[in-house]
N, C-alpha and C. Protein backbone atom coordinates (compact mmCIF):
# COMPACT_ATOMS: atom_id res chain seq x y z
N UNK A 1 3.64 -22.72 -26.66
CA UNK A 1 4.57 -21.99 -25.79
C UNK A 1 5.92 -22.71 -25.80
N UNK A 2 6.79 -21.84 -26.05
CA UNK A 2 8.32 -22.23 -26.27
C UNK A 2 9.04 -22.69 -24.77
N UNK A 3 10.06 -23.29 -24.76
CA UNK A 3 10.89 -23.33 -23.42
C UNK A 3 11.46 -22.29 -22.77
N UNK A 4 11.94 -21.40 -23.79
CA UNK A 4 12.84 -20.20 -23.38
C UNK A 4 11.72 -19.14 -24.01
N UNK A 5 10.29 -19.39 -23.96
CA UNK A 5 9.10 -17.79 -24.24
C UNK A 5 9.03 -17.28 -23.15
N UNK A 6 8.93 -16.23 -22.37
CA UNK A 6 8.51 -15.42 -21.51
C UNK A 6 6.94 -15.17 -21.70
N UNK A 7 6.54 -15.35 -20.76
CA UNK A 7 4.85 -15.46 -20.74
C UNK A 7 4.30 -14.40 -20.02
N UNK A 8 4.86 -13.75 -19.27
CA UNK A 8 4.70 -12.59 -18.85
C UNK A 8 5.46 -11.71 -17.62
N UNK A 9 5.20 -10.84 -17.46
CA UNK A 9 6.17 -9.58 -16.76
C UNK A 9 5.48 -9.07 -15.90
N UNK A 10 5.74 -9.26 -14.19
CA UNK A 10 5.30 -8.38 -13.51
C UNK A 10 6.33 -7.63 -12.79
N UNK A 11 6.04 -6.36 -12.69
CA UNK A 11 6.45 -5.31 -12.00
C UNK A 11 6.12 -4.21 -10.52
N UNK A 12 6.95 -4.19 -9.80
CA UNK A 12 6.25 -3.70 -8.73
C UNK A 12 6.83 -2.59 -8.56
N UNK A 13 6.84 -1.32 -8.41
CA UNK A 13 7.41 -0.24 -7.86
C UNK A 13 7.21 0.02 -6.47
N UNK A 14 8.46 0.02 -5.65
CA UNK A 14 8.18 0.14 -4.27
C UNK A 14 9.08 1.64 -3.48
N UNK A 15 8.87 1.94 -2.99
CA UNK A 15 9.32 3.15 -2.19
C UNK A 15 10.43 3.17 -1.00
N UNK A 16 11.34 3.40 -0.93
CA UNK A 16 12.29 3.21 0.20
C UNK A 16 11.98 3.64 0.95
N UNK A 17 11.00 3.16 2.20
CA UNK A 17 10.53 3.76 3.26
C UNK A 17 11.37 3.78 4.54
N UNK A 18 12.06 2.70 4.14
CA UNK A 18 13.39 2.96 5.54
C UNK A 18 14.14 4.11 5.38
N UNK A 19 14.06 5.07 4.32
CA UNK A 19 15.16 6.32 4.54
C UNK A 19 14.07 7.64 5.21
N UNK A 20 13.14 7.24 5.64
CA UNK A 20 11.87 7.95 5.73
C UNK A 20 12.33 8.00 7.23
N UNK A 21 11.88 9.46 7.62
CA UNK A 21 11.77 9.81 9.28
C UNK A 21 10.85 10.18 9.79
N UNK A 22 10.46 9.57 11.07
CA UNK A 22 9.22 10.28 11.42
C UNK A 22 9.64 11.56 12.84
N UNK A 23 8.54 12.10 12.51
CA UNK A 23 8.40 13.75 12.27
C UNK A 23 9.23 14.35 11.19
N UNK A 24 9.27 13.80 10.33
CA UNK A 24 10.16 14.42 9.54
C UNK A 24 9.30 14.34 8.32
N UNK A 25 9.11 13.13 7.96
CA UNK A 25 8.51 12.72 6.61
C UNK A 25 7.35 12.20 6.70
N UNK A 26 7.00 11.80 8.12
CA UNK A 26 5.58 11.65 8.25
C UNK A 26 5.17 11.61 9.32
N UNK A 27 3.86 11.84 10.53
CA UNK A 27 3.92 12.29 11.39
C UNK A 27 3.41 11.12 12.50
N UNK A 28 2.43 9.92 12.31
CA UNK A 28 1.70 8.85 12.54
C UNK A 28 1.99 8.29 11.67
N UNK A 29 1.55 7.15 12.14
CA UNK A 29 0.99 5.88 11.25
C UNK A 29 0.51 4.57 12.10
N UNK A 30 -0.77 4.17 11.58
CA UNK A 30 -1.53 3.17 12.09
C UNK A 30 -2.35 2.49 11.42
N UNK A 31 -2.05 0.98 11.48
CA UNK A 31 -2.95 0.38 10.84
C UNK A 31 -3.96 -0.30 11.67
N UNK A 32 -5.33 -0.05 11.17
CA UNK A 32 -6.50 -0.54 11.75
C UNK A 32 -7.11 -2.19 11.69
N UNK A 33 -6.70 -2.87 12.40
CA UNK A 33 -6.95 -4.46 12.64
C UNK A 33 -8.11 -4.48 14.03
N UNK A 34 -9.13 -5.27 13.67
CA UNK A 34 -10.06 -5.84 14.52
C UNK A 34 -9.75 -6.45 15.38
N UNK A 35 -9.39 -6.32 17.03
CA UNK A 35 -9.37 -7.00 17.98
C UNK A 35 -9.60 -8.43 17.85
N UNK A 36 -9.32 -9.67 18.57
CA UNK A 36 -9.62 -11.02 18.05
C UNK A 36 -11.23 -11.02 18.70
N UNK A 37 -11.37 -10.24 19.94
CA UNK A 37 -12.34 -10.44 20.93
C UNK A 37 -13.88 -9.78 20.00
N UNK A 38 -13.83 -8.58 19.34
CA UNK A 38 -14.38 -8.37 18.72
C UNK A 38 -14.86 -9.29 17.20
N UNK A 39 -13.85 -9.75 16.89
CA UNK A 39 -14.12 -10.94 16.05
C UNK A 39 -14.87 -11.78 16.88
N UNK A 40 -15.04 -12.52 17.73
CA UNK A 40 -15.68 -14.03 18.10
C UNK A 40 -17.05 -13.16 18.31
N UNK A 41 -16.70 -11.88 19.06
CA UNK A 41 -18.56 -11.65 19.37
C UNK A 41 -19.11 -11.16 18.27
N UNK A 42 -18.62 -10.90 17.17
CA UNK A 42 -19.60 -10.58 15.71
C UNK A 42 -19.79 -11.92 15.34
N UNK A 43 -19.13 -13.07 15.21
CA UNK A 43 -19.10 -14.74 15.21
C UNK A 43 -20.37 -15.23 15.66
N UNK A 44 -20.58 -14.90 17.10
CA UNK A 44 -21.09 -15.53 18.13
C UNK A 44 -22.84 -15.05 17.94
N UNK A 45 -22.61 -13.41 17.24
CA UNK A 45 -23.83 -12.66 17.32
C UNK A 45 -24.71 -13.50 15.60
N UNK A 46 -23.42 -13.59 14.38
CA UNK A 46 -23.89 -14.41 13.51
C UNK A 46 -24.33 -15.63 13.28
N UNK A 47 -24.13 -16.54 14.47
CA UNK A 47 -24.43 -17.76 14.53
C UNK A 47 -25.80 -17.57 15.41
N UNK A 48 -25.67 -16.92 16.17
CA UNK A 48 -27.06 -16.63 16.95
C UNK A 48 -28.32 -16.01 16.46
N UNK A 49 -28.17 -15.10 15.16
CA UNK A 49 -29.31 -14.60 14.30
C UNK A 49 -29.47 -15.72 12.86
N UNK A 50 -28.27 -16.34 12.74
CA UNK A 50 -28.10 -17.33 11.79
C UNK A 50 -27.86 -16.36 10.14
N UNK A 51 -27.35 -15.82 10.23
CA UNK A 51 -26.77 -15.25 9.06
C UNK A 51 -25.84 -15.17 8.46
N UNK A 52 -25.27 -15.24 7.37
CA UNK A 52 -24.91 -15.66 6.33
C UNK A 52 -23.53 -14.86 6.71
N UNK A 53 -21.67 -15.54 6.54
CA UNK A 53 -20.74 -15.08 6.96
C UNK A 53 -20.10 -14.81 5.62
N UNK A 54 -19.47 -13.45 5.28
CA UNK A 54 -19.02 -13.10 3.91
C UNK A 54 -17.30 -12.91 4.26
N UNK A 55 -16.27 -13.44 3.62
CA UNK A 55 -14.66 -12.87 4.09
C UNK A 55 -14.06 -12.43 3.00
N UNK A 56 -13.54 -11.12 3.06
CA UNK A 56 -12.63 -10.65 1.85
C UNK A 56 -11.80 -9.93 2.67
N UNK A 57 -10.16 -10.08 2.06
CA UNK A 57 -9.11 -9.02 2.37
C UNK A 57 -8.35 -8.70 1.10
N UNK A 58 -8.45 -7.50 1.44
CA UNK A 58 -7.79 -6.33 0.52
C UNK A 58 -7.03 -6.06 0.36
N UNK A 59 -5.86 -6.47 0.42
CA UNK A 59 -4.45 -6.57 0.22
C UNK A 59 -3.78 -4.74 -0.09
N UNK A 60 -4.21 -4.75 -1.29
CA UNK A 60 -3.62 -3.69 -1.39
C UNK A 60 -4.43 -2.35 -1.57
N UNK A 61 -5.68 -2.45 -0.89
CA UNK A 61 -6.47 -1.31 -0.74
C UNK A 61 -5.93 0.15 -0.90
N UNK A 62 -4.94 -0.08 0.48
CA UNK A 62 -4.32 1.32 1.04
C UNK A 62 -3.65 2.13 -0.39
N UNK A 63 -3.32 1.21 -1.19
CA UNK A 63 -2.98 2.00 -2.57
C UNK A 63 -3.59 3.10 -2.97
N UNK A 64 -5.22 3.13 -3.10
CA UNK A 64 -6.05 4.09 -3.72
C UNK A 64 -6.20 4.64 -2.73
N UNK A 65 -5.87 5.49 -1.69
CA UNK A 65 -5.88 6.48 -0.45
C UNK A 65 -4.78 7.71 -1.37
N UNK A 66 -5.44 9.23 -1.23
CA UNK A 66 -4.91 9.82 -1.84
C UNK A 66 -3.90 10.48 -0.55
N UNK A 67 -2.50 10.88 -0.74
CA UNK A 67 -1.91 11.15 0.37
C UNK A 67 -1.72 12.33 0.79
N UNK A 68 -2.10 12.22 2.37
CA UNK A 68 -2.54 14.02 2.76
C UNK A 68 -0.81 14.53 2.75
N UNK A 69 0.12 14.14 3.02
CA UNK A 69 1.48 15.17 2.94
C UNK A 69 1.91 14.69 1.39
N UNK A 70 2.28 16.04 0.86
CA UNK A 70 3.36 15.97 -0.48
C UNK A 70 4.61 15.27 -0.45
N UNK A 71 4.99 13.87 -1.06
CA UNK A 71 5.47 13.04 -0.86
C UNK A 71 6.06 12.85 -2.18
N UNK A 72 7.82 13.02 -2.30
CA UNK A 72 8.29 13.10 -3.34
C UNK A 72 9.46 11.87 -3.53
N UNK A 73 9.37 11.34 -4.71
CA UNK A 73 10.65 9.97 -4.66
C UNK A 73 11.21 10.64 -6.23
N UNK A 74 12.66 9.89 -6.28
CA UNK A 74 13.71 10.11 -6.94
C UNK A 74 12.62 8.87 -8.11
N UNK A 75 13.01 9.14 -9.61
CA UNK A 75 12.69 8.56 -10.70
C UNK A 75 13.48 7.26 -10.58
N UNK A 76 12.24 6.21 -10.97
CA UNK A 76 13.03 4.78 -10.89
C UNK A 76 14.51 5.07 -12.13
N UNK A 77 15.39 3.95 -12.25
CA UNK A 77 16.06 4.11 -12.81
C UNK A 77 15.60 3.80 -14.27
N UNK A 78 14.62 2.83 -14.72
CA UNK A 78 14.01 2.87 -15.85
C UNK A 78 13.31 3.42 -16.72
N UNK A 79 12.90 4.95 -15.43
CA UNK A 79 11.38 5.81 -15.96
C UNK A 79 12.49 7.31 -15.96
N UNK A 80 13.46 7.56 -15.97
CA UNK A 80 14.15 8.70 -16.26
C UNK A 80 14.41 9.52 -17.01
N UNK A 81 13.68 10.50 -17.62
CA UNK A 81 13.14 11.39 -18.63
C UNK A 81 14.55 11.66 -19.34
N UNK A 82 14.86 11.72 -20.43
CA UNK A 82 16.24 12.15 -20.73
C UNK A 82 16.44 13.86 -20.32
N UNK A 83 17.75 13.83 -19.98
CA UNK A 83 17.82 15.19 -19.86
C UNK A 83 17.60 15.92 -18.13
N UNK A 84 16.06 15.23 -18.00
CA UNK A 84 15.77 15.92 -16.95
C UNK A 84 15.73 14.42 -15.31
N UNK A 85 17.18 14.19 -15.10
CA UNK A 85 17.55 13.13 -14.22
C UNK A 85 17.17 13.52 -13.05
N UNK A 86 17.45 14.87 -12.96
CA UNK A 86 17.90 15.88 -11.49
C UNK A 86 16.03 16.11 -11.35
N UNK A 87 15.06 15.85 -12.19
CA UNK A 87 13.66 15.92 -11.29
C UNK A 87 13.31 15.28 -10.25
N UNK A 88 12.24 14.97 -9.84
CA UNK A 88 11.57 13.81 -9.12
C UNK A 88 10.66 13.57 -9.19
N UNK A 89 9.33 13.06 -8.88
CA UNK A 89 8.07 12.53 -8.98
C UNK A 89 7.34 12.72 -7.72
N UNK A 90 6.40 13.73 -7.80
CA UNK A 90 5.60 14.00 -6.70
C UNK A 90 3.78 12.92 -6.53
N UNK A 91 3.84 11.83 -5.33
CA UNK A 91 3.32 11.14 -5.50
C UNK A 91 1.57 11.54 -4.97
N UNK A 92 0.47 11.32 -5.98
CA UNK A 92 -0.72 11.44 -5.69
C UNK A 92 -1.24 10.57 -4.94
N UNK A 93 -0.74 9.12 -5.14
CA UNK A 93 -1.39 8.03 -4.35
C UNK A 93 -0.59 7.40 -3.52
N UNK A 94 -0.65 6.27 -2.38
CA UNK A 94 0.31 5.67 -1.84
C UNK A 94 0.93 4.85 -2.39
N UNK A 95 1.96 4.05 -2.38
CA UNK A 95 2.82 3.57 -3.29
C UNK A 95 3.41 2.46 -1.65
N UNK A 96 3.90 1.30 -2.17
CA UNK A 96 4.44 0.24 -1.88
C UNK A 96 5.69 0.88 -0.98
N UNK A 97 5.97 0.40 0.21
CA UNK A 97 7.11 1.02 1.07
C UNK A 97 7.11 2.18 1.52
N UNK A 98 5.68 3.01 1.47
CA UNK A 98 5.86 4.31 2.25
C UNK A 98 5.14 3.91 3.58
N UNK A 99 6.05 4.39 4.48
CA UNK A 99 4.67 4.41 5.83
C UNK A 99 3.66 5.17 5.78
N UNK A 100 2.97 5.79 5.07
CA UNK A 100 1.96 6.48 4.71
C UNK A 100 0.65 6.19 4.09
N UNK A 101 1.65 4.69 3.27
CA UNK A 101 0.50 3.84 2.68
C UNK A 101 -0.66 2.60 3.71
N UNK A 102 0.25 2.51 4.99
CA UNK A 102 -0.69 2.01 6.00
C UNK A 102 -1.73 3.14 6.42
N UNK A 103 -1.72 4.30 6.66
CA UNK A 103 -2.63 5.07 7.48
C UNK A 103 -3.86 5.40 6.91
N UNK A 104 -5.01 4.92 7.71
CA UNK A 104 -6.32 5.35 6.72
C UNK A 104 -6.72 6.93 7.60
């Protein structure tokens, strides 16, 4: 590997969700987090049957949620079909910066 090689490229596409209105562009939104209190007594109930404690978070779960309103963004500036600038991209899944992508 060289000094000046590039080793790799990540990319994120994100959504301008601050130009987004609600009742307008979306109607709710809520994300679902476990009380702390409910945490210690599932804790309290596992230490007391003695069973085995498993932890995973999902970071970007909410991605694969298919989205119930038709939700349209302007073409990144890199993915712009020649010719056809004036389209847009109607989104199937949630995408990074929509408030839409929190709501299960």
């Amino acid at each position: 590997m060289g000094l000046n090689e590039i080793v790799k490229h990540k990319v994120r596409l994100v959504a301008k969700g601050y130009v987004q209105r609600t009742g307008i562009d979306f109607e709710e939104v809520f994300t679902p987090v476990a009380r702390m209190e409910s945490v210690r007594l599932l804790l309290a109930v596992t230490v007391h049957e003695g069973w085995l404690v498993h932890h995973m978070d999902m970071k970007s779960a909410f991605l694969n949620r298919e989205l119930a309103e038709e939700v349209l963004i302007q073409q990144p500036p890199s993915f712009v079909i020649d010719g056809q600038a004036h389209k847009v991209y109607r989104l199937r899944k949630a995408l990074f910066g929509l408030h839409q992508a929190t709501r299960t």
